[in-house]
PDB file of N, CA and C in Angstrom:
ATOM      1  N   UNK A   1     142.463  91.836 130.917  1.00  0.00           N
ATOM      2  CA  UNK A   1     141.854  92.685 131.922  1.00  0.00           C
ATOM      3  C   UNK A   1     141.986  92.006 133.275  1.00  0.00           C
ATOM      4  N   UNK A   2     142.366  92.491 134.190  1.00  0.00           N
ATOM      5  CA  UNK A   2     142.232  92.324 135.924  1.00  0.00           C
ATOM      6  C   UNK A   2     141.003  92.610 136.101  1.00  0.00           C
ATOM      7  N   UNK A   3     140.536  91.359 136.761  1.00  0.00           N
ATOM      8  CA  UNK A   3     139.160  91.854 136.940  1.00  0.00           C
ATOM      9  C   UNK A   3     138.878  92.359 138.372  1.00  0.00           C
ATOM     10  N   UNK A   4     139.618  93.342 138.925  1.00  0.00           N
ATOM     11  CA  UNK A   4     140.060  93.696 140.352  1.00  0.00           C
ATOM     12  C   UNK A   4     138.652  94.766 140.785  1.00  0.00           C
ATOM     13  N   UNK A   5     138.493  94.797 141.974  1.00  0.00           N
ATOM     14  CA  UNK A   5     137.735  95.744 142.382  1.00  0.00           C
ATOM     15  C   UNK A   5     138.648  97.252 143.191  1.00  0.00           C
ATOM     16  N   UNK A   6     139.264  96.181 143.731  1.00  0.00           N
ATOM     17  CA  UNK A   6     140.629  97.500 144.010  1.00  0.00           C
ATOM     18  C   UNK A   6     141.900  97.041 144.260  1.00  0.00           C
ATOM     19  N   UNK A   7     142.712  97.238 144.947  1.00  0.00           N
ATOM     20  CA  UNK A   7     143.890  96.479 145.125  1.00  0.00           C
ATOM     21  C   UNK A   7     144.465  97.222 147.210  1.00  0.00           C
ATOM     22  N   UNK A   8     144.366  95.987 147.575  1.00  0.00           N
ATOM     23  CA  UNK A   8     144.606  96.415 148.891  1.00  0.00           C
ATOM     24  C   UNK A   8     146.126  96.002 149.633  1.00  0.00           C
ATOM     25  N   UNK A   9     146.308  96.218 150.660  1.00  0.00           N
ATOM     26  CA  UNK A   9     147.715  95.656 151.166  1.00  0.00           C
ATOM     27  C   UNK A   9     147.133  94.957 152.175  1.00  0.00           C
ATOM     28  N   UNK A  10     148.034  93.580 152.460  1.00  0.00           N
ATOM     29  CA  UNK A  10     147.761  92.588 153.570  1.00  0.00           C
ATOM     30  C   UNK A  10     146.829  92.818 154.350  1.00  0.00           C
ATOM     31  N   UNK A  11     147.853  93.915 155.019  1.00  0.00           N
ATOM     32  CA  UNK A  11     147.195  94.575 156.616  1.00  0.00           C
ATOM     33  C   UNK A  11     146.116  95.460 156.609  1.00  0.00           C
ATOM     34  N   UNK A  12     145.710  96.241 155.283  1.00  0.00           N
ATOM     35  CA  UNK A  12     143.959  96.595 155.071  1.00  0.00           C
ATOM     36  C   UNK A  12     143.125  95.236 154.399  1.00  0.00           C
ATOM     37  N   UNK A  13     143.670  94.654 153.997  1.00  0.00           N
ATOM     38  CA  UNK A  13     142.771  93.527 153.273  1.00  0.00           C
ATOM     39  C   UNK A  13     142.397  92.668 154.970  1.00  0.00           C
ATOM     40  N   UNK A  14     143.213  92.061 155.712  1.00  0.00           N
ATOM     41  CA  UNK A  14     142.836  91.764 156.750  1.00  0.00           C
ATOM     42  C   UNK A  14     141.873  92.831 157.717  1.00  0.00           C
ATOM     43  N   UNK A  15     142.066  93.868 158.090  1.00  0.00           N
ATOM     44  CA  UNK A  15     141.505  94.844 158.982  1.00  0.00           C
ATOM     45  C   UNK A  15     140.040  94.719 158.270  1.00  0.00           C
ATOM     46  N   UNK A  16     140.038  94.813 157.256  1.00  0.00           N
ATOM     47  CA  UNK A  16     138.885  95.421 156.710  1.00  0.00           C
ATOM     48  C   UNK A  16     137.944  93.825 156.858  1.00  0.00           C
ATOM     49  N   UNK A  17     138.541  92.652 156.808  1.00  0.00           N
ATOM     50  CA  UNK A  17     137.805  91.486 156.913  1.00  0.00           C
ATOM     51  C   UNK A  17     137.207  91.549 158.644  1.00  0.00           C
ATOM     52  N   UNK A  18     138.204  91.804 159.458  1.00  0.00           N
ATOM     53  CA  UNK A  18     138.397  91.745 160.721  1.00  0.00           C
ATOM     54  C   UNK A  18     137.088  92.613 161.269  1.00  0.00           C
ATOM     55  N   UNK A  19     136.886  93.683 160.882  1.00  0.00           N
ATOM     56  CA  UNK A  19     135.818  95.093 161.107  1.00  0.00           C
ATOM     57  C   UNK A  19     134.529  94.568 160.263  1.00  0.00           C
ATOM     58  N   UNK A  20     134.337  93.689 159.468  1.00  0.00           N
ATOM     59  CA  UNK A  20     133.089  93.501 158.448  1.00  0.00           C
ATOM     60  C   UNK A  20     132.078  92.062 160.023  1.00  0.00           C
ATOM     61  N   UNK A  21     133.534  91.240 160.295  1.00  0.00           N
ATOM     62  CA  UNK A  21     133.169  90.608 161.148  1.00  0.00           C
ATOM     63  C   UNK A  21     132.699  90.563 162.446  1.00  0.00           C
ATOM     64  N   UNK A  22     132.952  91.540 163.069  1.00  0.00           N
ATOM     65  CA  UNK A  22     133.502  91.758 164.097  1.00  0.00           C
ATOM     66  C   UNK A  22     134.034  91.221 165.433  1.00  0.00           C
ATOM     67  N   UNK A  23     135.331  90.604 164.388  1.00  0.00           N
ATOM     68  CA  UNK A  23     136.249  90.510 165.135  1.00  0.00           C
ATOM     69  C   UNK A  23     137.443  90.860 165.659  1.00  0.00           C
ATOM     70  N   UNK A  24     138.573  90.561 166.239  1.00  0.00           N
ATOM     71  CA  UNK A  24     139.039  91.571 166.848  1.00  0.00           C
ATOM     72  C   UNK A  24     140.568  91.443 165.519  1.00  0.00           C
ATOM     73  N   UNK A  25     141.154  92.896 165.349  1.00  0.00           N
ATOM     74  CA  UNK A  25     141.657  92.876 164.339  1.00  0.00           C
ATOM     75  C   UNK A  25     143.375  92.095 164.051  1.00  0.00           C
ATOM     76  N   UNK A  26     143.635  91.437 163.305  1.00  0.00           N
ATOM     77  CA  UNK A  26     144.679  90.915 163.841  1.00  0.00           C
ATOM     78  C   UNK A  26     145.577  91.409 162.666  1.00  0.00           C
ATOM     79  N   UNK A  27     146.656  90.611 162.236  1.00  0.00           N
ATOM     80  CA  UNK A  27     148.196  91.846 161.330  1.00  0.00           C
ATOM     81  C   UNK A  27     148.371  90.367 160.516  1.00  0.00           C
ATOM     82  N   UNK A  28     148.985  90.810 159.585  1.00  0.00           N
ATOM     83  CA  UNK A  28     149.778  90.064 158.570  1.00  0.00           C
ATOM     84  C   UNK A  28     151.872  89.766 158.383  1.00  0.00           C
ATOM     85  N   UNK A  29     151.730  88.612 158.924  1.00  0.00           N
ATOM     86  CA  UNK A  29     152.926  88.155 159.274  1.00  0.00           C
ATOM     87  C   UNK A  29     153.391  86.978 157.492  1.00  0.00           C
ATOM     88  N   UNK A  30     154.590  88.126 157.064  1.00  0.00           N
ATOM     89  CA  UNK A  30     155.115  87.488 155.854  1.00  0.00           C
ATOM     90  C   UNK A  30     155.615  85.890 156.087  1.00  0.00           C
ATOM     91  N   UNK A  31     155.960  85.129 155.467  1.00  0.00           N
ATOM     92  CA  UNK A  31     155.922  83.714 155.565  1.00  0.00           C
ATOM     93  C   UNK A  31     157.497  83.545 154.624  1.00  0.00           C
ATOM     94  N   UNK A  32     157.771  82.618 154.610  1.00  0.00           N
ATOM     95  CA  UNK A  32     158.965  82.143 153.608  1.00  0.00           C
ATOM     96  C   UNK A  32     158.579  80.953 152.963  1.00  0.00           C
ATOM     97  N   UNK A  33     158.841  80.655 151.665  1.00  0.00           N
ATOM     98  CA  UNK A  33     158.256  79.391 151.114  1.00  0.00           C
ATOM     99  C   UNK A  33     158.239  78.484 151.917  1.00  0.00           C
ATOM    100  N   UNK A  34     159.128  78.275 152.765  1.00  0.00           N
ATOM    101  CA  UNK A  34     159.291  76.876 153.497  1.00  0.00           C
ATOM    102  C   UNK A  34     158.225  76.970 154.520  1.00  0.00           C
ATOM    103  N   UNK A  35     158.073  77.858 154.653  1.00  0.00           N
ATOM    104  CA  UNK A  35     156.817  78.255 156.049  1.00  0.00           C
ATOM    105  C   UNK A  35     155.482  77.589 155.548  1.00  0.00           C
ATOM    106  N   UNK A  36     154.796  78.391 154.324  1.00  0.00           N
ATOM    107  CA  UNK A  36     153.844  77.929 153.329  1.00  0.00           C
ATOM    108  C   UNK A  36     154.373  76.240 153.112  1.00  0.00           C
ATOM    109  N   UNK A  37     155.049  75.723 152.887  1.00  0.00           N
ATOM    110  CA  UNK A  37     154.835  74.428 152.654  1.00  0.00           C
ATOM    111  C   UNK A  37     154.537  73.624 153.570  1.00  0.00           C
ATOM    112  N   UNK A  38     155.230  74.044 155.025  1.00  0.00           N
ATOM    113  CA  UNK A  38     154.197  73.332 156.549  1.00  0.00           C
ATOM    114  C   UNK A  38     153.102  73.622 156.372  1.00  0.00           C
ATOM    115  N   UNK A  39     152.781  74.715 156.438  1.00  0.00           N
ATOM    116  CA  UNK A  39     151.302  74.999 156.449  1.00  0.00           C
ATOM    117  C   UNK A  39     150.682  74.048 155.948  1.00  0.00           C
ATOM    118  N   UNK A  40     150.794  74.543 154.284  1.00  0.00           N
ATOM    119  CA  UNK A  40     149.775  73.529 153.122  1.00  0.00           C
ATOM    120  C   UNK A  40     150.685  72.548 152.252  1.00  0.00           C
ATOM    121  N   UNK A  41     150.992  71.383 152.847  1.00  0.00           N
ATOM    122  CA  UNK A  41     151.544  70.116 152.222  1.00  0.00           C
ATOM    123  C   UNK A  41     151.100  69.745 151.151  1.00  0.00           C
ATOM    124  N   UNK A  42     151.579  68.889 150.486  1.00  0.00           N
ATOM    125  CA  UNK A  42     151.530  68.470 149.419  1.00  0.00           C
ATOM    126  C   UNK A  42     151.732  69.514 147.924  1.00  0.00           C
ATOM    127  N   UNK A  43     152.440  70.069 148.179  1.00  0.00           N
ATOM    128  CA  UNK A  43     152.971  70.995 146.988  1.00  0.00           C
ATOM    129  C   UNK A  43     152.215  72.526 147.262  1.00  0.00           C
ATOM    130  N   UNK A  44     150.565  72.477 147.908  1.00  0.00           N
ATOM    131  CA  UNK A  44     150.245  73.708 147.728  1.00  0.00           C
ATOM    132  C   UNK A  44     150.827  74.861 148.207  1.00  0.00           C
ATOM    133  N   UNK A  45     151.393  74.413 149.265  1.00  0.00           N
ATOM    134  CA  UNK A  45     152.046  75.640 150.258  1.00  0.00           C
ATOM    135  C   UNK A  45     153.223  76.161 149.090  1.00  0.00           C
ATOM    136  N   UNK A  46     153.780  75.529 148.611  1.00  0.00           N
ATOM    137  CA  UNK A  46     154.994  76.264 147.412  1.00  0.00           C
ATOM    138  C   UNK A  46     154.007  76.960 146.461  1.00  0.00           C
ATOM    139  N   UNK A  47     153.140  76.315 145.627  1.00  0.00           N
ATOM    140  CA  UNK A  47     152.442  77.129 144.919  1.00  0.00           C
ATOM    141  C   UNK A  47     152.117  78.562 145.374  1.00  0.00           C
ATOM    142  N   UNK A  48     151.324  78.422 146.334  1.00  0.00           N
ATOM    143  CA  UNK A  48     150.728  79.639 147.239  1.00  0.00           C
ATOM    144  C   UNK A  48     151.735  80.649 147.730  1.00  0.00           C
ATOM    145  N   UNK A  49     152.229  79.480 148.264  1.00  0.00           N
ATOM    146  CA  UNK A  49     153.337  80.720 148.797  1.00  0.00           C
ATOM    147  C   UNK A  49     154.316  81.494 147.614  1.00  0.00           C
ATOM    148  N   UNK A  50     154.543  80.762 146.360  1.00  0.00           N
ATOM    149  CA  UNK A  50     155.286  81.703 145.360  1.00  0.00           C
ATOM    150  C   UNK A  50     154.120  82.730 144.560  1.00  0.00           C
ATOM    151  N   UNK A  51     152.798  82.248 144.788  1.00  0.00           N
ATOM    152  CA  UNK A  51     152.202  83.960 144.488  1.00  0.00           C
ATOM    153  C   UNK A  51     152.212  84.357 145.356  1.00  0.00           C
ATOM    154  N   UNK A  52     152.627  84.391 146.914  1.00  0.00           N
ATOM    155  CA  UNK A  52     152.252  85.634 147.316  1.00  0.00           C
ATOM    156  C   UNK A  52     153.287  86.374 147.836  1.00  0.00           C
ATOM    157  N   UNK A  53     154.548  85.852 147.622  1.00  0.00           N
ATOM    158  CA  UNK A  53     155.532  86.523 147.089  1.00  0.00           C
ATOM    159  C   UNK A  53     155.695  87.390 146.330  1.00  0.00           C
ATOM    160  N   UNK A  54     155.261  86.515 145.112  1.00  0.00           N
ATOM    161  CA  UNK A  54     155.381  87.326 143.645  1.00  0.00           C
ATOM    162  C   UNK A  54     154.581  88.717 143.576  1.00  0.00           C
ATOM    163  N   UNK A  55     153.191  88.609 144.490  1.00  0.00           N
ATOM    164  CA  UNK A  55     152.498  89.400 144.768  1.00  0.00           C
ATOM    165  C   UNK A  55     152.885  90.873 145.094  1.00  0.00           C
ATOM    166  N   UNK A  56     153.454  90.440 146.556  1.00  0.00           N
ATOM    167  CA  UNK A  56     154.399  91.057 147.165  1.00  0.00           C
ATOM    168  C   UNK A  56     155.856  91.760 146.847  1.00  0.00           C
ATOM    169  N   UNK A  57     156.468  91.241 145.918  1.00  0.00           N
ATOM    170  CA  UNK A  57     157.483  91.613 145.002  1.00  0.00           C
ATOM    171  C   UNK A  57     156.970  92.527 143.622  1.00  0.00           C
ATOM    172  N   UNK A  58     156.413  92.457 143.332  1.00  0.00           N
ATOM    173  CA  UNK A  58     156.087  92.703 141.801  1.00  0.00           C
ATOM    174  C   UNK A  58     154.642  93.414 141.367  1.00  0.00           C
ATOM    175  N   UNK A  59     153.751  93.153 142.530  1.00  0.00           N
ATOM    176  CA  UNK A  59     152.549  93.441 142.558  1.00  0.00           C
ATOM    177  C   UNK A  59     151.559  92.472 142.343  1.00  0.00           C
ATOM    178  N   UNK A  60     150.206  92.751 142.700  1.00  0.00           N
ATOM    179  CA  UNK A  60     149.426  91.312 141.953  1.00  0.00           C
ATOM    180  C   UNK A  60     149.538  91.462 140.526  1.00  0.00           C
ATOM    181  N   UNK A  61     148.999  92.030 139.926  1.00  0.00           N
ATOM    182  CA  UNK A  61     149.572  92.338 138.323  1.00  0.00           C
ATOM    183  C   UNK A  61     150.869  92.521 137.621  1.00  0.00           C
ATOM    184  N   UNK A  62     151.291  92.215 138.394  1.00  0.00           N
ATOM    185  CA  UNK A  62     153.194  91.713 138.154  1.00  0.00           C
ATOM    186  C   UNK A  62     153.270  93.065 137.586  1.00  0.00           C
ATOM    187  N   UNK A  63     152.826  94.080 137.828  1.00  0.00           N
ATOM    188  CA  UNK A  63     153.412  95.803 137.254  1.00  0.00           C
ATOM    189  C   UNK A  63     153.543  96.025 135.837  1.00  0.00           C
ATOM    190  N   UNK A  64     152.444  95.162 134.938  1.00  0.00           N
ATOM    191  CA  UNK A  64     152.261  95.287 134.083  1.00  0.00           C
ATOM    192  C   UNK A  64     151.776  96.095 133.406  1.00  0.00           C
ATOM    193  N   UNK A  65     152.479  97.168 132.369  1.00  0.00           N
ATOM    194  CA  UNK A  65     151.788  98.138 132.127  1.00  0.00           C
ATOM    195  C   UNK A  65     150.886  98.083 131.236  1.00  0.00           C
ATOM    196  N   UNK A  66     150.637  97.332 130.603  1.00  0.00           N
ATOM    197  CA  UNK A  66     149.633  97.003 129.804  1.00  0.00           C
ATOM    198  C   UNK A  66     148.151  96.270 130.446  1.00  0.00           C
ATOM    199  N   UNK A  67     148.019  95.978 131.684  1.00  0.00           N
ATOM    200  CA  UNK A  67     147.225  95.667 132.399  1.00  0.00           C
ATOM    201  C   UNK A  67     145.724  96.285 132.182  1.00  0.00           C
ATOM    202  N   UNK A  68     144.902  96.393 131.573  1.00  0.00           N
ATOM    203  CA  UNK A  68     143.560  97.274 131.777  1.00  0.00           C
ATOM    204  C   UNK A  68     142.540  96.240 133.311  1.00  0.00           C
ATOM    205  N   UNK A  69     142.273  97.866 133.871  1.00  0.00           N
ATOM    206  CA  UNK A  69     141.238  97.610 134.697  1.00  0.00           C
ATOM    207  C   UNK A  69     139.976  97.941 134.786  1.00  0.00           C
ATOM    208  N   UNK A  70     138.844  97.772 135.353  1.00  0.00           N
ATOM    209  CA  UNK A  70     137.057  97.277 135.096  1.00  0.00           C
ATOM    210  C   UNK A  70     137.228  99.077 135.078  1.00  0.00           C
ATOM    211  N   UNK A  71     137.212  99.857 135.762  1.00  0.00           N
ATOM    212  CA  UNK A  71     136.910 101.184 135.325  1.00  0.00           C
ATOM    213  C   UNK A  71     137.272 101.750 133.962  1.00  0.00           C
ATOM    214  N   UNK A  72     138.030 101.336 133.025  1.00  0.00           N
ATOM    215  CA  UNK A  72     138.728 101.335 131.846  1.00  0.00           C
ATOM    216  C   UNK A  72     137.266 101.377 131.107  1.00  0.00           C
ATOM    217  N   UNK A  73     136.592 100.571 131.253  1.00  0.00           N
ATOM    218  CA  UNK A  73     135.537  99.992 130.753  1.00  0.00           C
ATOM    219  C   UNK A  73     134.004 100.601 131.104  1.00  0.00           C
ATOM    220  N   UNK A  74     134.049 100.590 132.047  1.00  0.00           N
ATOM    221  CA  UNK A  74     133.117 101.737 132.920  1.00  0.00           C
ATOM    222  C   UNK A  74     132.295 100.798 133.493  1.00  0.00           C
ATOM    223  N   UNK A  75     133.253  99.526 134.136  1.00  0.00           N
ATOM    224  CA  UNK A  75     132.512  98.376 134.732  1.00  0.00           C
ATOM    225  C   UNK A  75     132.944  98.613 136.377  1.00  0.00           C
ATOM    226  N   UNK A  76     132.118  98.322 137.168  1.00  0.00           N
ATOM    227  CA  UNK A  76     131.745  98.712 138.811  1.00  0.00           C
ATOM    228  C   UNK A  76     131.996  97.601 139.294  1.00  0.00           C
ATOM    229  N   UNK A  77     133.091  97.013 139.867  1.00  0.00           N
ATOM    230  CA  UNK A  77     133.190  95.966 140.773  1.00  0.00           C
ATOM    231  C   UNK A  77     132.879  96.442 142.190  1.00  0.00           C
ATOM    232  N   UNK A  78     132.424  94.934 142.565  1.00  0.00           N
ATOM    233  CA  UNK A  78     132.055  95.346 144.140  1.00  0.00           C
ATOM    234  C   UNK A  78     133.442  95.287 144.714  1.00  0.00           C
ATOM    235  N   UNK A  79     133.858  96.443 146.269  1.00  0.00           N
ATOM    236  CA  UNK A  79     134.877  96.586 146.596  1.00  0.00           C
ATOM    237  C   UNK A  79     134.830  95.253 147.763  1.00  0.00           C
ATOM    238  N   UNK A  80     135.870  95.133 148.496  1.00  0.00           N
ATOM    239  CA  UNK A  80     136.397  93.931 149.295  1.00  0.00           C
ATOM    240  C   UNK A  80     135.200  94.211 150.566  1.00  0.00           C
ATOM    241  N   UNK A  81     135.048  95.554 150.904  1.00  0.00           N
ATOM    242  CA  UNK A  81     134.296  95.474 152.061  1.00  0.00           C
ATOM    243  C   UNK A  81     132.928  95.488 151.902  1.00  0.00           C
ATOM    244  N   UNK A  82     132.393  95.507 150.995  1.00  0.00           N
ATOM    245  CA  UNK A  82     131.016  95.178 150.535  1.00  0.00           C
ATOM    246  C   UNK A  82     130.921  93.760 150.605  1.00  0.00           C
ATOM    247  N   UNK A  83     131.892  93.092 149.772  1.00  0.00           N
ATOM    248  CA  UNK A  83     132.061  91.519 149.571  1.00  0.00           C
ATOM    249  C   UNK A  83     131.937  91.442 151.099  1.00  0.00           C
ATOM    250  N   UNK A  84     132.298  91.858 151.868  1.00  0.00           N
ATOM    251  CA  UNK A  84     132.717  90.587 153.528  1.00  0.00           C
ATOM    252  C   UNK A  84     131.413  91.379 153.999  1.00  0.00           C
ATOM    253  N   UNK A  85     130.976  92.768 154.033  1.00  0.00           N
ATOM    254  CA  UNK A  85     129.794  92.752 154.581  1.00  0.00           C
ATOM    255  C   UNK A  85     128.435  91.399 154.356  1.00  0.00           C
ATOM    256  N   UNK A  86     128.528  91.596 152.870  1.00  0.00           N
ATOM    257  CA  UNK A  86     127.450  90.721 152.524  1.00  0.00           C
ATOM    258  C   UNK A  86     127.798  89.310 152.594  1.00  0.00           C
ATOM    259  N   UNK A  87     128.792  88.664 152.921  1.00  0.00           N
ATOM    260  CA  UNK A  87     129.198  87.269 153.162  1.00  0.00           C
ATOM    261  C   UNK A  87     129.158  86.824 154.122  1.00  0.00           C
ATOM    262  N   UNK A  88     128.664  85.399 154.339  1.00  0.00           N
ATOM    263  CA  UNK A  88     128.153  84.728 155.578  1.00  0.00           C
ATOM    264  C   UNK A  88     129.643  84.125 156.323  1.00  0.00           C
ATOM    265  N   UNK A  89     130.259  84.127 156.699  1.00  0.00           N
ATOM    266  CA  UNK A  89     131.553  83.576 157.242  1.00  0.00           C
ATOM    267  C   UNK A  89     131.546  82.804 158.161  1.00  0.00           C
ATOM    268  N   UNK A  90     130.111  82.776 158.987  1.00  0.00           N
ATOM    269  CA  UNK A  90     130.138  82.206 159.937  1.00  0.00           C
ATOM    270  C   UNK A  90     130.776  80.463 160.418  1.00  0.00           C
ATOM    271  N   UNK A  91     130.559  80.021 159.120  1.00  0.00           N
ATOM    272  CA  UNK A  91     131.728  78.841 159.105  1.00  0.00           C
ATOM    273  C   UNK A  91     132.737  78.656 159.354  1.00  0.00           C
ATOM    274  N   UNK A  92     133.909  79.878 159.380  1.00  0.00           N
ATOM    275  CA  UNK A  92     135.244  79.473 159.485  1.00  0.00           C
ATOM    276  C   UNK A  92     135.320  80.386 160.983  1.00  0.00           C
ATOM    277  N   UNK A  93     134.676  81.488 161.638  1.00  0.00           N
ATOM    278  CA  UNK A  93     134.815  81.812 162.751  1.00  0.00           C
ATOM    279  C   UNK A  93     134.643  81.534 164.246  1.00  0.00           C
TER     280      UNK A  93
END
């Protein structure tokens, strides 16, 4: 089971963080592994950066059709913008 609440794209997954905060909204700029490995050295940036590729290629659930999700079940995840409403962020802003 994915234990997903929904499944968003970059540029709503950002907006929607951006609007919970209110801050001003900014875009999602794709990366190349090598990009991710400046970023985050020491191996993580390859890690990271090959899921979110893979993400991006294939889906987060790699388009698995056998995948079951929480409504399958008649289970209620909280959605992304509930999560950032109710989350304190003020640390990283």
């Amino acid at each position: 089971m994915l234990a997903v609440g929904e499944m968003l794209s970059w540029d709503v997954y950002i907006e929607t963080w951006c609007k919970s905060q209110g801050v001003n909204v900014g875009q999602y700029r794709e990366h190349t592994i090598e990009e991710y490995e400046e970023l985050l050295p020491g191996g993580l940036g390859r890690e990271f950066g090959e899921n979110v590729l893979f993400a991006q290629e294939f889906g987060y659930d790699g388009s698995e059709a056998g995948v079951k999700r929480p409504e399958e079940f008649g289970v209620r995840m909280t959605s992304f913008k509930e999560y950032c409403e109710r989350t304190d962020f003020s640390a990283i802003l």
